[in-house]
N, C-alpha and C. Protein backbone atom coordinates (compact mmCIF):
# COMPACT_ATOMS: atom_id res chain seq x y z
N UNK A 1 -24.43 9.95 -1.67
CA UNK A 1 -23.78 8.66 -1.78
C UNK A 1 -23.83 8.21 -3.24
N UNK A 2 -22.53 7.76 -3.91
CA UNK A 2 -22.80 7.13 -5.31
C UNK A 2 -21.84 6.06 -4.90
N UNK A 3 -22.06 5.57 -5.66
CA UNK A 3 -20.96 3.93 -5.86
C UNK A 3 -21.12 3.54 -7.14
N UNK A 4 -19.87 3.95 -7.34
CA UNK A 4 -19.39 3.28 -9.45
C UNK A 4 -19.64 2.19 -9.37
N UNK A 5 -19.67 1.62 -10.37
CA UNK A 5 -20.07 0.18 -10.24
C UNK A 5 -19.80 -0.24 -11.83
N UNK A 6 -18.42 -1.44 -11.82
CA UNK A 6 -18.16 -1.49 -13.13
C UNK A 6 -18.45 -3.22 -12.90
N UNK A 7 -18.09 -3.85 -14.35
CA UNK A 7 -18.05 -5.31 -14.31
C UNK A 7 -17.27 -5.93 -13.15
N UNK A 8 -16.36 -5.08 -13.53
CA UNK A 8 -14.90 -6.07 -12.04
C UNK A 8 -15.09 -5.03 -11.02
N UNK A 9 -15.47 -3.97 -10.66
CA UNK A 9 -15.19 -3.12 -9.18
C UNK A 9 -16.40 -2.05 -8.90
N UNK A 10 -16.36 -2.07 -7.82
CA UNK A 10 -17.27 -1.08 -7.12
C UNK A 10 -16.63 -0.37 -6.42
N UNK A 11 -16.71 1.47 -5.88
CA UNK A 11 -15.98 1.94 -5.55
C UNK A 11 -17.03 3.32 -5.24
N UNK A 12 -16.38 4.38 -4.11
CA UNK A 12 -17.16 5.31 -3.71
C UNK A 12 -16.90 6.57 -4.10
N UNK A 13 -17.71 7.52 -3.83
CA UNK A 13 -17.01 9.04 -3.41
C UNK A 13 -16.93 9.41 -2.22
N UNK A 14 -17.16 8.49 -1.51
CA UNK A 14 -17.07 9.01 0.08
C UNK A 14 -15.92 8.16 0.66
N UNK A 15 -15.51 6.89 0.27
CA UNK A 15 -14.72 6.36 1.24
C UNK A 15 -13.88 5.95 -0.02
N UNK A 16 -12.76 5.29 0.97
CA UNK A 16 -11.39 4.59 -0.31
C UNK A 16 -11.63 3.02 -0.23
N UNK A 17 -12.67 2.72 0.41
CA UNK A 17 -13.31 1.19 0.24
C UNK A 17 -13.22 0.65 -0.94
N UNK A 18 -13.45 -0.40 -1.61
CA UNK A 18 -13.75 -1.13 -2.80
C UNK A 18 -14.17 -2.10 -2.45
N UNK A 19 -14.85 -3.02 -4.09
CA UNK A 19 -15.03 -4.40 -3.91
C UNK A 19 -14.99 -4.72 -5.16
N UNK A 20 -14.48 -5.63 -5.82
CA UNK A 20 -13.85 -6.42 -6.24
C UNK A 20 -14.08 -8.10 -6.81
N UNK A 21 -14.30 -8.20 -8.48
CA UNK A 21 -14.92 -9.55 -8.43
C UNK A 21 -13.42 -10.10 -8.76
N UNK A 22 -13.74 -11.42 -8.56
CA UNK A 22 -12.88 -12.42 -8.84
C UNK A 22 -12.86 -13.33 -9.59
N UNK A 23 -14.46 -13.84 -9.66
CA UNK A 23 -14.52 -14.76 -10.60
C UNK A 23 -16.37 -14.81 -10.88
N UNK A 24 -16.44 -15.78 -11.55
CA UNK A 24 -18.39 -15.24 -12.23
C UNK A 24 -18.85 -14.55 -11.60
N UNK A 25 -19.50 -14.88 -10.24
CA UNK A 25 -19.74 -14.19 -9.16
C UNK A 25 -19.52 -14.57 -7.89
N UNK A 26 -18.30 -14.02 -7.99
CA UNK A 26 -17.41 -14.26 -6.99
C UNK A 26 -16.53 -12.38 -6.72
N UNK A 27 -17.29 -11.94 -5.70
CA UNK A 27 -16.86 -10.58 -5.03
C UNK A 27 -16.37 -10.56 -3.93
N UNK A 28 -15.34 -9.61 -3.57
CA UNK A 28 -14.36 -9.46 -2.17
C UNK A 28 -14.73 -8.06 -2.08
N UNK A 29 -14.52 -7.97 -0.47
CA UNK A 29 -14.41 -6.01 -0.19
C UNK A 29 -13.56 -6.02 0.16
N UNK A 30 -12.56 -4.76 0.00
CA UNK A 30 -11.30 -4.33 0.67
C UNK A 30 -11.14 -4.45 1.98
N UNK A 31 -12.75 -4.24 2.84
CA UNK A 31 -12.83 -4.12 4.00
C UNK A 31 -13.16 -5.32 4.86
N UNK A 32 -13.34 -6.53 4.01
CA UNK A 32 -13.98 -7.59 4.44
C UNK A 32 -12.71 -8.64 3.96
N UNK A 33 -11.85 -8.84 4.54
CA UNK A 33 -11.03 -10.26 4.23
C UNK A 33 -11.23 -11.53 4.24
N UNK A 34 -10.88 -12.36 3.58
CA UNK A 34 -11.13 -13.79 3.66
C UNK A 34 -12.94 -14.39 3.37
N UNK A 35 -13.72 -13.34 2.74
CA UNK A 35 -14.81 -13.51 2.80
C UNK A 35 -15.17 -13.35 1.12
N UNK A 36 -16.00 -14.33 0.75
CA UNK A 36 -16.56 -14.43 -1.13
C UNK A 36 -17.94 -14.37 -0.98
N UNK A 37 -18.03 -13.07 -1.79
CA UNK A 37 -19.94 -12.77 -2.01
C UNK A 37 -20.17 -12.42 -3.17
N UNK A 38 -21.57 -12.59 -2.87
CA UNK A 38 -22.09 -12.39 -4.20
C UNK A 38 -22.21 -10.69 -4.73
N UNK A 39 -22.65 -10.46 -5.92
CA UNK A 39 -22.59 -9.00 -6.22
C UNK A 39 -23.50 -8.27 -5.63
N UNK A 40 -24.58 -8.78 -5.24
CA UNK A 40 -25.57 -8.37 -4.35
C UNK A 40 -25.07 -7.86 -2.74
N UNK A 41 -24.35 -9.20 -2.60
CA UNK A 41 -23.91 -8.93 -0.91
C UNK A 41 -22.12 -7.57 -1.12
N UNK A 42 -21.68 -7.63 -2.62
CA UNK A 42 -20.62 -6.99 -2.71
C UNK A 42 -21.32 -5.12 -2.22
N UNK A 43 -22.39 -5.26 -3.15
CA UNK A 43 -22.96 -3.50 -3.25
C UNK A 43 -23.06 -3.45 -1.20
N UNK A 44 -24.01 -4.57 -0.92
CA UNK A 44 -24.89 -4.07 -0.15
C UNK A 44 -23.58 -4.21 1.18
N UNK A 45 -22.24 -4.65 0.65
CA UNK A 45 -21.15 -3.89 1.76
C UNK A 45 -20.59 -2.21 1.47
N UNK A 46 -20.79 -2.48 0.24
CA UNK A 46 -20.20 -0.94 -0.23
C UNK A 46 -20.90 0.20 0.55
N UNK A 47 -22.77 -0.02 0.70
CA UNK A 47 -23.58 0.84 0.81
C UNK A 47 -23.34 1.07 2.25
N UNK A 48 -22.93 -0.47 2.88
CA UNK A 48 -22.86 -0.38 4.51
C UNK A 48 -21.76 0.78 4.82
N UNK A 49 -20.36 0.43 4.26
CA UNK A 49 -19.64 0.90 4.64
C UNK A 49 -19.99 2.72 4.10
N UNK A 50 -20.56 3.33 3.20
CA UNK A 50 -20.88 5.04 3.05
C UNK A 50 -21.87 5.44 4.21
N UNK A 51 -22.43 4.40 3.87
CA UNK A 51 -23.38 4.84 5.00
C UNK A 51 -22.56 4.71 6.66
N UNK A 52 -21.63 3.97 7.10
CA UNK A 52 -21.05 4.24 8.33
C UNK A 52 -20.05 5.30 8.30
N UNK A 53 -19.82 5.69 6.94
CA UNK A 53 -18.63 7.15 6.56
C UNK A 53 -19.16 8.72 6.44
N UNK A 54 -20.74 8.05 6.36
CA UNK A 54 -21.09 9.90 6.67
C UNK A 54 -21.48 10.07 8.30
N UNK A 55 -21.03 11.51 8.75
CA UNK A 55 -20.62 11.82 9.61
C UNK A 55 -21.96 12.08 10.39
N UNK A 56 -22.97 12.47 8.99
CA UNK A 56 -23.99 13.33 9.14
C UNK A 56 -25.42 12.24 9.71
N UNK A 57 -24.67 11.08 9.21
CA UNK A 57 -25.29 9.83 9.69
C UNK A 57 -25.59 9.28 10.93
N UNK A 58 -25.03 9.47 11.79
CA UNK A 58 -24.72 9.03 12.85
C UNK A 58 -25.48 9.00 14.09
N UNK A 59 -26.51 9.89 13.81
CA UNK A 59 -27.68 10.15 14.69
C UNK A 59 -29.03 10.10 14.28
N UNK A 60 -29.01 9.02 12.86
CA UNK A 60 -30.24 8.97 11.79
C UNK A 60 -30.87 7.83 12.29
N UNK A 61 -31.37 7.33 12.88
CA UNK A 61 -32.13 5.87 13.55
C UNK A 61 -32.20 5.06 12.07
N UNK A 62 -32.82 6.08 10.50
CA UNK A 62 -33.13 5.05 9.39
C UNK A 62 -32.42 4.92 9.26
N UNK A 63 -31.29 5.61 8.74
CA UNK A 63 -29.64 4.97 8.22
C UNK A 63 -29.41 4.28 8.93
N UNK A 64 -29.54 4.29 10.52
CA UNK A 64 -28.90 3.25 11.39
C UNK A 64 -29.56 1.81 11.29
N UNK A 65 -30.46 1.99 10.80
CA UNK A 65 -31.58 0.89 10.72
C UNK A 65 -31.07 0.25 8.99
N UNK A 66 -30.83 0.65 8.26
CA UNK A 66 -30.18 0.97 7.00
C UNK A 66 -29.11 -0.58 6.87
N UNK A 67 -28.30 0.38 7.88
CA UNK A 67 -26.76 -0.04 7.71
C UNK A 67 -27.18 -1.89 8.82
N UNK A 68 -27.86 -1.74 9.61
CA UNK A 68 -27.86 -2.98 10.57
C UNK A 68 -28.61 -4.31 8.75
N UNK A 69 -29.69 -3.53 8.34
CA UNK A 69 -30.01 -4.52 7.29
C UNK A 69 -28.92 -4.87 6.35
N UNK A 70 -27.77 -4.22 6.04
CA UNK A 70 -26.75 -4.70 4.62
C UNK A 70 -25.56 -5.14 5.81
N UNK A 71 -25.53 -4.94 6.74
CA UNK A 71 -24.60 -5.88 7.69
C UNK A 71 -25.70 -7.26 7.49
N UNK A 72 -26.87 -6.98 7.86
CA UNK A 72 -27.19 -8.48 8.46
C UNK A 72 -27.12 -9.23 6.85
N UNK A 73 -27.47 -8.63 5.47
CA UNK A 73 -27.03 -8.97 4.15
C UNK A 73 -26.06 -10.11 4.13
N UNK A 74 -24.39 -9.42 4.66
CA UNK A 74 -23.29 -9.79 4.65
C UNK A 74 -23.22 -10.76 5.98
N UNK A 75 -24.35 -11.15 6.53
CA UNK A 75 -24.23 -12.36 7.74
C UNK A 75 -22.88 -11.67 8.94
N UNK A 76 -23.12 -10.55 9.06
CA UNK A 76 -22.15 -9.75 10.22
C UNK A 76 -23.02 -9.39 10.79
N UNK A 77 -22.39 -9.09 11.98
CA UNK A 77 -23.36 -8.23 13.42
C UNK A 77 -22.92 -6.28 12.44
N UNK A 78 -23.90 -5.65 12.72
CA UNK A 78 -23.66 -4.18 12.57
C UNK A 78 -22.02 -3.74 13.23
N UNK A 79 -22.22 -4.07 14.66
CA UNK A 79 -20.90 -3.52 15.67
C UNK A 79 -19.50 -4.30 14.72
N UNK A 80 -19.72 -5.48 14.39
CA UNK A 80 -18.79 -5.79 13.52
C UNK A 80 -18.61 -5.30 13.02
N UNK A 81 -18.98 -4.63 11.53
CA UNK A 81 -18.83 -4.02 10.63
C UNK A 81 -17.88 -2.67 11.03
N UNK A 82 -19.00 -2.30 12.07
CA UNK A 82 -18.27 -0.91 12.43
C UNK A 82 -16.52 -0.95 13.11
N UNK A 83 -16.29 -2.12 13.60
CA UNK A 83 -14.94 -1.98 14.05
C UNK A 83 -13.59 -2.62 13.11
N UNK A 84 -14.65 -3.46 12.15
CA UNK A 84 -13.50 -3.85 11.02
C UNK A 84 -13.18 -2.58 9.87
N UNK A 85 -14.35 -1.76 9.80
CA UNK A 85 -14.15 -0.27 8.95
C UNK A 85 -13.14 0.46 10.02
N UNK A 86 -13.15 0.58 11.13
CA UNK A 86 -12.55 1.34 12.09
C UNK A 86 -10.64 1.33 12.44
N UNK A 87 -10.76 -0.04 12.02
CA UNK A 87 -9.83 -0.74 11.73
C UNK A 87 -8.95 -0.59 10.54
N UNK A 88 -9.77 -0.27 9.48
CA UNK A 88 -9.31 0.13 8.25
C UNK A 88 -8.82 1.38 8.54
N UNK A 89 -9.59 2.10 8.69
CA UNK A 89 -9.34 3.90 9.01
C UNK A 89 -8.32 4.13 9.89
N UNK A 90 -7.98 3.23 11.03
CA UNK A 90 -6.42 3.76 11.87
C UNK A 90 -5.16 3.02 10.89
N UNK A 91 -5.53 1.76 10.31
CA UNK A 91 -4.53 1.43 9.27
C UNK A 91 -4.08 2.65 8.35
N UNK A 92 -4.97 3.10 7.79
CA UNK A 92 -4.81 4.50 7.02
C UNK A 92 -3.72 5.18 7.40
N UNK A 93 -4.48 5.80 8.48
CA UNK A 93 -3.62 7.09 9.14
C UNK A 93 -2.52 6.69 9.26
N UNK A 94 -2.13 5.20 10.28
CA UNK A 94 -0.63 5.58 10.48
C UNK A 94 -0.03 5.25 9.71
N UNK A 95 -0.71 4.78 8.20
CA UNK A 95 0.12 4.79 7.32
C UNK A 95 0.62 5.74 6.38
N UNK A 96 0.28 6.51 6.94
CA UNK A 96 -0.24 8.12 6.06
C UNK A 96 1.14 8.83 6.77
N UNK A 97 1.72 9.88 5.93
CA UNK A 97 2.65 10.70 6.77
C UNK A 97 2.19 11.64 7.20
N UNK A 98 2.83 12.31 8.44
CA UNK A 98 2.10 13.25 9.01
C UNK A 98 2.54 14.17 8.08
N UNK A 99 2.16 15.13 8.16
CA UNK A 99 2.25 16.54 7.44
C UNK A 99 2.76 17.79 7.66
N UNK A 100 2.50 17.19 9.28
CA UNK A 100 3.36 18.46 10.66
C UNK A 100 4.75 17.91 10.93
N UNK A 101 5.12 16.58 10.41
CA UNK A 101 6.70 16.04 10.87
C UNK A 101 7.59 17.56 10.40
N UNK A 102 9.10 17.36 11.09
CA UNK A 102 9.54 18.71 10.37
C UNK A 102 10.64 18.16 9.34
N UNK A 103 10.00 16.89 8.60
CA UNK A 103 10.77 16.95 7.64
C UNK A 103 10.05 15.26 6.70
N UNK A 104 10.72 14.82 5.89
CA UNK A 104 9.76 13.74 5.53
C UNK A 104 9.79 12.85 6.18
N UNK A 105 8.64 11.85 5.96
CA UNK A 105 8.88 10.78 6.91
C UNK A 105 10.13 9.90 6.49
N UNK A 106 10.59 9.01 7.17
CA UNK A 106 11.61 8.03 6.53
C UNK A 106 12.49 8.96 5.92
N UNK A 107 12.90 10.36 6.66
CA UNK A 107 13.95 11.28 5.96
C UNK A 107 15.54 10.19 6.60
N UNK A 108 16.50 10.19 6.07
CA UNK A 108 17.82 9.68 5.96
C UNK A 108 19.18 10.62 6.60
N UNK A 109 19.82 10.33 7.84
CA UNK A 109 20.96 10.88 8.20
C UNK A 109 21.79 11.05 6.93
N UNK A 110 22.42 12.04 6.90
CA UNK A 110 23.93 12.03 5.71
C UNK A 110 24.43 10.94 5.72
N UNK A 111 24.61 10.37 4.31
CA UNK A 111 25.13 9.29 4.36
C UNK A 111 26.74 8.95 4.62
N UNK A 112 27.15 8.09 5.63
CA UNK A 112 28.12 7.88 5.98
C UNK A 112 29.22 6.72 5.25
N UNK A 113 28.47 6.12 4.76
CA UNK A 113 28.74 5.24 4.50
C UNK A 113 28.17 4.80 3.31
N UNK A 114 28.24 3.27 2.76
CA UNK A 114 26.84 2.60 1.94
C UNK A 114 26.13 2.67 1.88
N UNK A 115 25.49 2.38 3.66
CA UNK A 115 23.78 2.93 4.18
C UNK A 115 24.06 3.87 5.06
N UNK A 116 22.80 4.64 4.53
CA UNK A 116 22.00 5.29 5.61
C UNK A 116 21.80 4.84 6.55
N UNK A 117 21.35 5.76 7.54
CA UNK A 117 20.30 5.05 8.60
C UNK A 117 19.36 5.93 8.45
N UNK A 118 18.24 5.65 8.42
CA UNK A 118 16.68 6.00 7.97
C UNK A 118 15.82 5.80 9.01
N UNK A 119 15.52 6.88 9.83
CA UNK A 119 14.36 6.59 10.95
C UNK A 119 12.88 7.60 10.59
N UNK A 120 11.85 6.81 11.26
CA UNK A 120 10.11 7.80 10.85
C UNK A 120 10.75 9.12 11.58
N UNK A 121 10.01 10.32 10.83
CA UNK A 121 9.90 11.08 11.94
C UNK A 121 8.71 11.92 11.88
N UNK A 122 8.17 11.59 13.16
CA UNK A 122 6.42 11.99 13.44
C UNK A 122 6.73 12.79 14.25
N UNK A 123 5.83 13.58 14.66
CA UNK A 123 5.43 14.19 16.11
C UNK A 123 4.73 13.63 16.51
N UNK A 124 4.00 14.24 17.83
CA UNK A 124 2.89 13.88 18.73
C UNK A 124 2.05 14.61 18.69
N UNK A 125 0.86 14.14 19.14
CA UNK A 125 -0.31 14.69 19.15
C UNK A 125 -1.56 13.80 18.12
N UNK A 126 -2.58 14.69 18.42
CA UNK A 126 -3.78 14.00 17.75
C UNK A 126 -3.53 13.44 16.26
N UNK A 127 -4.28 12.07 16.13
CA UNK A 127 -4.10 11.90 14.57
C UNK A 127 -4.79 12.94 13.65
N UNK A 128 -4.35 12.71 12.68
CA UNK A 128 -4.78 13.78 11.20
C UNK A 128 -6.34 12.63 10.78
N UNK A 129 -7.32 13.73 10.27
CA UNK A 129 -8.20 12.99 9.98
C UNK A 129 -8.09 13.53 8.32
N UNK A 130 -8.16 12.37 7.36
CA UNK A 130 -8.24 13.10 5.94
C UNK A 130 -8.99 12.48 4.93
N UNK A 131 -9.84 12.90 4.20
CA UNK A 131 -10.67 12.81 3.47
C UNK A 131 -11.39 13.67 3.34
């Protein structure tokens, strides 16, 4: 786990999270909306959220014990945390193009006219996990 950590941003190698000052000390997380913390409570979301992104984590009672202390930091329940990150991560994907479509996403009929008509084109099946 590292987390850069500059004057204005904090940022991972494990996740595409950030956080973000705004003003003296005044910090936002990517993952946390509508919410102003301090740089203290900024890290100790950053740390929450690597620590809920390793995989390897997940069956560690300390990490789990870990992650419940920098939730309770940020005045969230743990399960919170975990479903507003969770939340982030399906935002991702379906914003992500698939890779298996058989052609790009938002590919364009011949144009007939002025406009196109422009539809997604996905397949089915399981989402892509990437990182």
């Amino acid at each position: 786990m590292t987390i850069q950590t500059t004057e204005w941003t904090m940022i991972s190698d494990l996740t595409p999270e950030s956080a973000y000052r705004e003003g003296a000390d005044t910090w936002r997380l990517s993952w946390l909306p509508g919410r102003t913390l301090s740089r203290a409570q900024a890290f100790a979301g950053m740390e929450l959220d690597e620590l809920l992104s390793d995989p390897d984590m997940v069956h560690d009672r300390i990490a789990q014990a870990h992650a419940a202390e920098r939730a309770d930091r940020l005045g969230i329940l743990l399960d919170h945390a975990i479903v507003l990150l969770h939340k982030r991560i399906v935002a991702r994907l379906r914003d992500r193009p698939d890779e298996s479509a058989p052609g790009p996403v938002g590919a364009c009929d011949p144009p007939s006219g002025p406009r196109a008509r422009c539809v997604s084109q996905r397949t089915s099946g399981p989402p892509r996990v990437y990182g």
